[in-house]
C-alpha atoms as a PDB file:
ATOM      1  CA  UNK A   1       9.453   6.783   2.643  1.00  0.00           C
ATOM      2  CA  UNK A   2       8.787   6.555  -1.010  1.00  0.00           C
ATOM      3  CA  UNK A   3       7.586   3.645  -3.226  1.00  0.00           C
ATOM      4  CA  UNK A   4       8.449   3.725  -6.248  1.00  0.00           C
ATOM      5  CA  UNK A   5       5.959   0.381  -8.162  1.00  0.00           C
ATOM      6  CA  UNK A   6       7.006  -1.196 -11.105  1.00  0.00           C
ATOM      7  CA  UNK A   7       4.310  -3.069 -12.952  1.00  0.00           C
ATOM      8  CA  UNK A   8       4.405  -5.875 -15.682  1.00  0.00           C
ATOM      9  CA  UNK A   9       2.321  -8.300 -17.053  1.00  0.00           C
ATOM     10  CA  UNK A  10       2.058 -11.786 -15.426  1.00  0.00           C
ATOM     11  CA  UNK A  11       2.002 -14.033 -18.889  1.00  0.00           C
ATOM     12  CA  UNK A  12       0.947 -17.172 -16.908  1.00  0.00           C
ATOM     13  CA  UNK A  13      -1.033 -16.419 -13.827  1.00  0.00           C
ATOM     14  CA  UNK A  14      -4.874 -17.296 -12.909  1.00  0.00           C
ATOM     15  CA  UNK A  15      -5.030 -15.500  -9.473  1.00  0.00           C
ATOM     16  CA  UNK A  16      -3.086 -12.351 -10.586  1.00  0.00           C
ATOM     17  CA  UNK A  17      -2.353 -10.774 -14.080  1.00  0.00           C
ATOM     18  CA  UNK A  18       0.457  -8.288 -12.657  1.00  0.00           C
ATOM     19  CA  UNK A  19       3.636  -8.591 -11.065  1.00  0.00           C
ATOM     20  CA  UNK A  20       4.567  -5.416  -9.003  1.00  0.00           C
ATOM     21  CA  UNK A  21       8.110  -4.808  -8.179  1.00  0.00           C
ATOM     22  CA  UNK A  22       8.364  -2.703  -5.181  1.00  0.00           C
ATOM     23  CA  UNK A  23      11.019   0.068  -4.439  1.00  0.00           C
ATOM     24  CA  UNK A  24      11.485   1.732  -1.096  1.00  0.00           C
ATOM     25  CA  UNK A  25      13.525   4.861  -0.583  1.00  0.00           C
ATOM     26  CA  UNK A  26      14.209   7.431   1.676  1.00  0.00           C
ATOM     27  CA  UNK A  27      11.321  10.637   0.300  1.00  0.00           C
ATOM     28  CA  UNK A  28      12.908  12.649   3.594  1.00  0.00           C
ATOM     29  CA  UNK A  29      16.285  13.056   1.581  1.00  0.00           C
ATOM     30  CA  UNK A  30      14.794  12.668  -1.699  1.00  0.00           C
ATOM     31  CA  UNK A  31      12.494  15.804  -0.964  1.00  0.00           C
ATOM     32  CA  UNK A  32      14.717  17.888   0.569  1.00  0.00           C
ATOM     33  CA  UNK A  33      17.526  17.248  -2.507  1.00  0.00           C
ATOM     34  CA  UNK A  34      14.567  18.491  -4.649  1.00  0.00           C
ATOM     35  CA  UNK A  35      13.612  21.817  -2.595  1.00  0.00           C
ATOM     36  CA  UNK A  36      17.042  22.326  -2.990  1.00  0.00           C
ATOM     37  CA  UNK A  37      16.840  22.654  -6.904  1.00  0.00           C
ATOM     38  CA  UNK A  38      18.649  19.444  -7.446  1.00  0.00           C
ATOM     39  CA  UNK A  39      18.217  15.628  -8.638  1.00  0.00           C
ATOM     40  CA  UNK A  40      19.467  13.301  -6.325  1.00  0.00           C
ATOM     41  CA  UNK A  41      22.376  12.276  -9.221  1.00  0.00           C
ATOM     42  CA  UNK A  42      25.962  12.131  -9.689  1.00  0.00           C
ATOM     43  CA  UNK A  43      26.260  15.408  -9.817  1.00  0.00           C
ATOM     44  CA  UNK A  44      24.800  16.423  -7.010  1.00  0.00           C
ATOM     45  CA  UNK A  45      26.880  14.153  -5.277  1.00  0.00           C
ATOM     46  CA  UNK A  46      30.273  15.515  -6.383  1.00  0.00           C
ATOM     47  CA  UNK A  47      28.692  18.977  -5.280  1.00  0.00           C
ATOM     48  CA  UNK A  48      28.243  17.617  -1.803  1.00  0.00           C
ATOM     49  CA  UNK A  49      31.510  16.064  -1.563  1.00  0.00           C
ATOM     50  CA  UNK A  50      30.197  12.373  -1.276  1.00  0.00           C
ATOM     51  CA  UNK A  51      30.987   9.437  -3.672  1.00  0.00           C
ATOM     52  CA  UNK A  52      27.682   8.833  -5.434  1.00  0.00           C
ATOM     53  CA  UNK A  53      27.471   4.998  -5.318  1.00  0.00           C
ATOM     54  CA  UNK A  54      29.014   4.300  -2.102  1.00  0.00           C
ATOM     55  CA  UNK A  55      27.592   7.311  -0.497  1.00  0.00           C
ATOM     56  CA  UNK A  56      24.475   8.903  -1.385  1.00  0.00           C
ATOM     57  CA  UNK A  57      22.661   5.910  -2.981  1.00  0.00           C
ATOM     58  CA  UNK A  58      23.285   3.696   0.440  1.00  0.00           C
ATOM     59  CA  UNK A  59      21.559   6.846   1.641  1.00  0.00           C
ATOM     60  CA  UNK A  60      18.890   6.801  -0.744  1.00  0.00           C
ATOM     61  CA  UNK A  61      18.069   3.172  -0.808  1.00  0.00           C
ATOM     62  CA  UNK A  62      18.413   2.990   3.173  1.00  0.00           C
ATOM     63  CA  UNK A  63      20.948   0.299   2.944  1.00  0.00           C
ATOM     64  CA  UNK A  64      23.363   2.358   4.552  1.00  0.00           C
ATOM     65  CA  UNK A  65      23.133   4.114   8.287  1.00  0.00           C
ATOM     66  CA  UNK A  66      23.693   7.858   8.935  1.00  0.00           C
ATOM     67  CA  UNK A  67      25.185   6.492  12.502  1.00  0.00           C
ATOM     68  CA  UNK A  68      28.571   4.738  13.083  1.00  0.00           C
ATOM     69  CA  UNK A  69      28.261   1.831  15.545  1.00  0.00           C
ATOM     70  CA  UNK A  70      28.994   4.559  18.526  1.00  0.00           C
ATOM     71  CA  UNK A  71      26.176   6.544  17.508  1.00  0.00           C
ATOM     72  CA  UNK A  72      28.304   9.361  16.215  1.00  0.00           C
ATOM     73  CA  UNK A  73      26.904  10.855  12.486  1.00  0.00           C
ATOM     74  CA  UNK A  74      28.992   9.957   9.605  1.00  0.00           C
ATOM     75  CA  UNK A  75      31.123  12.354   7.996  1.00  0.00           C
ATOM     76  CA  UNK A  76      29.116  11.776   4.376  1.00  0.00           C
ATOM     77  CA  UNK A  77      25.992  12.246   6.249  1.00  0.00           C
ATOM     78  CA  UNK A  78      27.051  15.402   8.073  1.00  0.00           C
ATOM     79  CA  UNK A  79      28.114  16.831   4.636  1.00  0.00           C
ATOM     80  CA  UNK A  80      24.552  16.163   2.972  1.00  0.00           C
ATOM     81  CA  UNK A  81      22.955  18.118   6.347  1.00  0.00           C
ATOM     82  CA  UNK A  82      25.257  21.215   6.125  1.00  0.00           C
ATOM     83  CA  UNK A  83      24.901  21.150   2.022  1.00  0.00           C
ATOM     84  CA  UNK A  84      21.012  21.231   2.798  1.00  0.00           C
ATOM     85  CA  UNK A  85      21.133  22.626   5.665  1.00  0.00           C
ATOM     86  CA  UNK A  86      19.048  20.379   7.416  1.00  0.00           C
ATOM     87  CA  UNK A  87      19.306  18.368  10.366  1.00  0.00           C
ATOM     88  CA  UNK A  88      19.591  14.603  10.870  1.00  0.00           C
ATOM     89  CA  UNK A  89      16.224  13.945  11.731  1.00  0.00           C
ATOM     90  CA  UNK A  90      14.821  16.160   9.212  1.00  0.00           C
ATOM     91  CA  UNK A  91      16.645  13.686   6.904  1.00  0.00           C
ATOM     92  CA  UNK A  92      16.409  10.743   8.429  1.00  0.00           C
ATOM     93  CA  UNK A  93      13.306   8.846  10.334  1.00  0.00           C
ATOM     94  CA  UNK A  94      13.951   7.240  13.445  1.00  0.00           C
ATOM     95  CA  UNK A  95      13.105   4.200  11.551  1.00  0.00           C
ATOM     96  CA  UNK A  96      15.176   5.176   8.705  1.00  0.00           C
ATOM     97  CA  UNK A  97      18.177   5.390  10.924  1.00  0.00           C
ATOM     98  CA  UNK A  98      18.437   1.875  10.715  1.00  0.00           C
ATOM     99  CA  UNK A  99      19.489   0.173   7.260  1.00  0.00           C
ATOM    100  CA  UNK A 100      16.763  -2.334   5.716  1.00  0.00           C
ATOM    101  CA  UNK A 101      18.273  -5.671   4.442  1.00  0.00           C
ATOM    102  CA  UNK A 102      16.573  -5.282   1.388  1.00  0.00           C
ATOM    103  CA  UNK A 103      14.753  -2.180  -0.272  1.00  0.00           C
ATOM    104  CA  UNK A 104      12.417  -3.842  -2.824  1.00  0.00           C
ATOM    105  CA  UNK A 105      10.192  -6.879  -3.151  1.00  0.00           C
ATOM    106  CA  UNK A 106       7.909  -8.599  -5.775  1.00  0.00           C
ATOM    107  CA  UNK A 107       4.141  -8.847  -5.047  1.00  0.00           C
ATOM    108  CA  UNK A 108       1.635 -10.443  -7.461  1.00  0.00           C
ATOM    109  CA  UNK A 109      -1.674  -8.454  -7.774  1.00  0.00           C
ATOM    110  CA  UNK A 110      -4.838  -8.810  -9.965  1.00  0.00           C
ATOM    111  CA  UNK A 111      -5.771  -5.550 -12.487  1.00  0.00           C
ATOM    112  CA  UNK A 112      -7.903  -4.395 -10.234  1.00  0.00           C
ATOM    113  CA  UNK A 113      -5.508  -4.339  -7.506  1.00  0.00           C
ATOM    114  CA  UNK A 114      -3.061  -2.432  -9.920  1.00  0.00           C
ATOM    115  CA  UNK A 115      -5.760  -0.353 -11.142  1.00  0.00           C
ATOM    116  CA  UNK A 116      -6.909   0.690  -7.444  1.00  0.00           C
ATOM    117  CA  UNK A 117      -3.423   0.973  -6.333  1.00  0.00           C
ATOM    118  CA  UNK A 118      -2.692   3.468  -8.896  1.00  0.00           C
ATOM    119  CA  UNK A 119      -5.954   5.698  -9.254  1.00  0.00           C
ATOM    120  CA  UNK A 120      -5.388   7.785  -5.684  1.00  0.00           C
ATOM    121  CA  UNK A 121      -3.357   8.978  -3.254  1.00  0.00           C
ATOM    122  CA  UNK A 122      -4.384   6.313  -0.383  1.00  0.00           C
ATOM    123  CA  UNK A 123      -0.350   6.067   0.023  1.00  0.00           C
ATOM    124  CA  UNK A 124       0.006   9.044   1.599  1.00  0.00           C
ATOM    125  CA  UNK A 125       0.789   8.402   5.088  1.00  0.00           C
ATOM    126  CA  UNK A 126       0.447   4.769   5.199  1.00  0.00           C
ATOM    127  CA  UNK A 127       2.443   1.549   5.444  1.00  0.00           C
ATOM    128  CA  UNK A 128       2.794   1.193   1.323  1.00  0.00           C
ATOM    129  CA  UNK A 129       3.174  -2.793   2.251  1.00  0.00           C
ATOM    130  CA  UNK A 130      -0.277  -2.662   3.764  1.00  0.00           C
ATOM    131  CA  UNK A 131      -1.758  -0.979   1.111  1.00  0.00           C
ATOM    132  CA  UNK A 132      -0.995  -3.272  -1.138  1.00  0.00           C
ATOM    133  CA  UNK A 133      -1.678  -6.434   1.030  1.00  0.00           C
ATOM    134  CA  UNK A 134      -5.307  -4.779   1.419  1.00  0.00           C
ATOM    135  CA  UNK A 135      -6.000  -4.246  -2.308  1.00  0.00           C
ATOM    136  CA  UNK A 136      -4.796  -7.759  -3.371  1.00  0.00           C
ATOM    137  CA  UNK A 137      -7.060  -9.254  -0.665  1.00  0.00           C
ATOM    138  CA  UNK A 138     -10.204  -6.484  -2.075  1.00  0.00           C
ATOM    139  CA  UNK A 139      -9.073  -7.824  -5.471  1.00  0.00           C
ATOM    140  CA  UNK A 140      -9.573 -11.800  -4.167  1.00  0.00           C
ATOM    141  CA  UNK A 141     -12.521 -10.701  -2.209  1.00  0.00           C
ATOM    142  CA  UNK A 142     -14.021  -9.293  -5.728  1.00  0.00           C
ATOM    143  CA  UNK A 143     -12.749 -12.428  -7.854  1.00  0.00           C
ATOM    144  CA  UNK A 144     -14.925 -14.476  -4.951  1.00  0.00           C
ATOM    145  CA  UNK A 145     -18.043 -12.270  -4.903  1.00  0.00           C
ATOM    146  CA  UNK A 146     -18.346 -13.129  -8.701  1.00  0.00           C
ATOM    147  CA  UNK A 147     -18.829 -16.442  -8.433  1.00  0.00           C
ATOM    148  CA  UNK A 148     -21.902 -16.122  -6.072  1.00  0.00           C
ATOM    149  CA  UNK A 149     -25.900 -14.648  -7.766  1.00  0.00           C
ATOM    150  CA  UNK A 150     -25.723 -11.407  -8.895  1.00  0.00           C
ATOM    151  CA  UNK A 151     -28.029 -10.279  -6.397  1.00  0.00           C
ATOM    152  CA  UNK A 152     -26.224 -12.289  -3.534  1.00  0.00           C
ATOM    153  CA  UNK A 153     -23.035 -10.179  -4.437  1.00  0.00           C
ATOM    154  CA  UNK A 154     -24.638  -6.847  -4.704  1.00  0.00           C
ATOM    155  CA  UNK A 155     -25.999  -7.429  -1.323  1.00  0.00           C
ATOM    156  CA  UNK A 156     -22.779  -8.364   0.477  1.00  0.00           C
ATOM    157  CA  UNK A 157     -20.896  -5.471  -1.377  1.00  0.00           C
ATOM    158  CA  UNK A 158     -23.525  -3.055   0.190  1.00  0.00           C
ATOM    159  CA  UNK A 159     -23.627  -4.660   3.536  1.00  0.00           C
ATOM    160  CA  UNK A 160     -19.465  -4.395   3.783  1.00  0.00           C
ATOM    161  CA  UNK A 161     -19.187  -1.424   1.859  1.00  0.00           C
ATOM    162  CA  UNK A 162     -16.711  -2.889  -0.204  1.00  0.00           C
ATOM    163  CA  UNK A 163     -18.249  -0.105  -2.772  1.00  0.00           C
ATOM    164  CA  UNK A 164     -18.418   2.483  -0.767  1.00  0.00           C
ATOM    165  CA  UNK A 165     -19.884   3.306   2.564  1.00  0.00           C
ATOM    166  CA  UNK A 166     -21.501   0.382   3.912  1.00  0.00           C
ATOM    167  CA  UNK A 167     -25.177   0.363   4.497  1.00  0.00           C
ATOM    168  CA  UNK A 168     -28.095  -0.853   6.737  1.00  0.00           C
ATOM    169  CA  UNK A 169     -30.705  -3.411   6.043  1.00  0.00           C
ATOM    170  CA  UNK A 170     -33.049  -1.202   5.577  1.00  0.00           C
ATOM    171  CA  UNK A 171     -31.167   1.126   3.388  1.00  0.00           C
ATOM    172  CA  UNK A 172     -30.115  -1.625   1.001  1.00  0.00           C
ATOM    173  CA  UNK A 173     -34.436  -2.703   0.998  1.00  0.00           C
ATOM    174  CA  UNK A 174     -35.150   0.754   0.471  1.00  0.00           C
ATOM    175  CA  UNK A 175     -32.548   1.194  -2.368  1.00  0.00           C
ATOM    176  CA  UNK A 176     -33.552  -2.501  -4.059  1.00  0.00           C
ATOM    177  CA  UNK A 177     -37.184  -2.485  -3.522  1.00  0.00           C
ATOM    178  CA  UNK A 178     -37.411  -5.160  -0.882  1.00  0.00           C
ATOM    179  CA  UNK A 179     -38.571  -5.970   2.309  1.00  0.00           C
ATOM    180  CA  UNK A 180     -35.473  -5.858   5.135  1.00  0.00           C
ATOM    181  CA  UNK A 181     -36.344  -9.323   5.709  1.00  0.00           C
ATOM    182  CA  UNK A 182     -36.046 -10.598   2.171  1.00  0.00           C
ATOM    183  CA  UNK A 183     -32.847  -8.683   2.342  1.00  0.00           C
ATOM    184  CA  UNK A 184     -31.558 -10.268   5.505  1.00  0.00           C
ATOM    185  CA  UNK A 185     -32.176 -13.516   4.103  1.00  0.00           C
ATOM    186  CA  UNK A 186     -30.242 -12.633   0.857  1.00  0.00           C
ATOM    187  CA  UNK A 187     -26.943 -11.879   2.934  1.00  0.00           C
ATOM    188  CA  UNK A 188     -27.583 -15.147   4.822  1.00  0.00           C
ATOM    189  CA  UNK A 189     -27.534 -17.350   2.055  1.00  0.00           C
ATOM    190  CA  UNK A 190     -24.552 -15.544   0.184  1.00  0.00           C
ATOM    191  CA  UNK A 191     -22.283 -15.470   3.589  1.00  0.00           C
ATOM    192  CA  UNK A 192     -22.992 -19.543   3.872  1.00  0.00           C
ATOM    193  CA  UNK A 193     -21.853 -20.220  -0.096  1.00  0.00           C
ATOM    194  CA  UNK A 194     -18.456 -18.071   0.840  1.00  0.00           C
ATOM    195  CA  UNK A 195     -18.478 -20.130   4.179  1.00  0.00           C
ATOM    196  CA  UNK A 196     -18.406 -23.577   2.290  1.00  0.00           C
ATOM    197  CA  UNK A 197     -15.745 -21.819  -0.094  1.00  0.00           C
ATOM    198  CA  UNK A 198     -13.625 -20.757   2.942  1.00  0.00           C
ATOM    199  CA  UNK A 199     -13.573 -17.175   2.321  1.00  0.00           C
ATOM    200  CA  UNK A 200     -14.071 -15.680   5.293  1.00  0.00           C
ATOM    201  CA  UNK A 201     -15.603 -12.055   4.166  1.00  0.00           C
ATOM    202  CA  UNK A 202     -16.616 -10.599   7.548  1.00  0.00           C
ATOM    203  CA  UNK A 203     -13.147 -11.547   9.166  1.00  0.00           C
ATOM    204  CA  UNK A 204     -11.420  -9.860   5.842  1.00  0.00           C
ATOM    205  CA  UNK A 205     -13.708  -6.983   6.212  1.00  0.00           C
ATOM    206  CA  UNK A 206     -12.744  -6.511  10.159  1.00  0.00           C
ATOM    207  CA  UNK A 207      -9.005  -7.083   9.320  1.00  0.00           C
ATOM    208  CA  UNK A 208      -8.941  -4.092   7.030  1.00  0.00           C
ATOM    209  CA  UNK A 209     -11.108  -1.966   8.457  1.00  0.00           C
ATOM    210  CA  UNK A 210     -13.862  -1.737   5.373  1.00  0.00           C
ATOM    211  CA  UNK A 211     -16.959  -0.867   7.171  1.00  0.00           C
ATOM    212  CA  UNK A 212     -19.392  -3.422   9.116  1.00  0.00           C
ATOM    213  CA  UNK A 213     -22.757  -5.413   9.435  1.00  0.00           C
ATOM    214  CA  UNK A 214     -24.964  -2.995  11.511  1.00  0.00           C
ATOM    215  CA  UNK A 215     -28.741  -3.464  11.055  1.00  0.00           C
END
């Protein structure tokens, strides 16, 4: 499945500065059109022997099933497997063989959450959706941390490894010059201020699998 994410500023937003417009499509077609040596166009459609908008984009946008109702392949679909010569399922998911009543959707997202979205290739493989509900909740989580000491946030960020792999008490002492105690009590204090502002950072951290508390 491909996502195709179109960004643009949010002009009057606090939370979020971007508004992402999200495009799903079928990457099994779309990559095998491309090994082929063509773009998934008009043209290529009047090659196949398929009417382009009716056809081929239904295909592409997974609006449209390669199945009639009695489970039989469509003619246009057969035509696109013997033109690539490919079979259905090398086409088509399972999941894909069902159309989706709608192949794009608006999220609202922070810069960071754009930024992080963008920078790698942590789509590959995953539920695009999911990706993007986890780095709008990292970008919250981030927004929330900032409003807490310094030290307090540094702590927590270590602790959940919401910066990277997350570490022990003593490796954060070690690290900061402090006693595992004094560090202890540091992540106490800054988990009861997020408390009192109902963000629950350990549940968020356990939802989306971004490391742990061990000692």
């Amino acid at each position: 499945m491909q996502v195709l994410l179109l960004v643009e500023p949010l002009l009057e937003s606090v939370m979020s500065d971007y508004r992402v417009n999200i495009k799903v499509r079928n990457a099994r077609l779309l990559r095998a059109i491309e090994e082929a040596g063509y773009r998934a166009g008009g043209k290529f459609a009047d090659l196949v022997g398929i009417s382009y908008a009716m056809h081929l984009l239904a295909y592409l946008n997974l609006s449209r099933m390669p199945f009639d109702e009695i489970g039989d392949l469509r003619p246009c679909a057969e035509k696109l497997c013997v033109f690539l010569h490919k079979m259905p399922d090398e086409l088509w998911s399972e999941d894909q063989q069902f159309p989706l009543e709608t192949n794009s959707a608006e999220v609202e997202l922070t810069a960071a959450a754009v930024q992080g979205l963008l920078a790698g290739n942590e789509a590959q493989g995953c539920d695009p959706l999911e990706i993007l509900e986890r780095r709008e909740m990292l970008g919250e989580v981030d927004a929330r941390l900032d409003t807490i000491h310094p030290k307090q946030s540094d702590v927590l960020r270590a602790r959940f490894g919401f910066d990277g792999a997350p570490q022990t008490l003593d490796e954060i002492a070690k690290a900061k010059g402090l006693t595992r105690e004094r560090v202890r009590q540091i992540e106490a204090n800054a988990l009861y201020k997020l408390r009192r502002r109902s963000v629950g950072l350990q549940e968020i951290a356990h939802t989306f699998g971004i490391g742990g508390t061990s000692a």
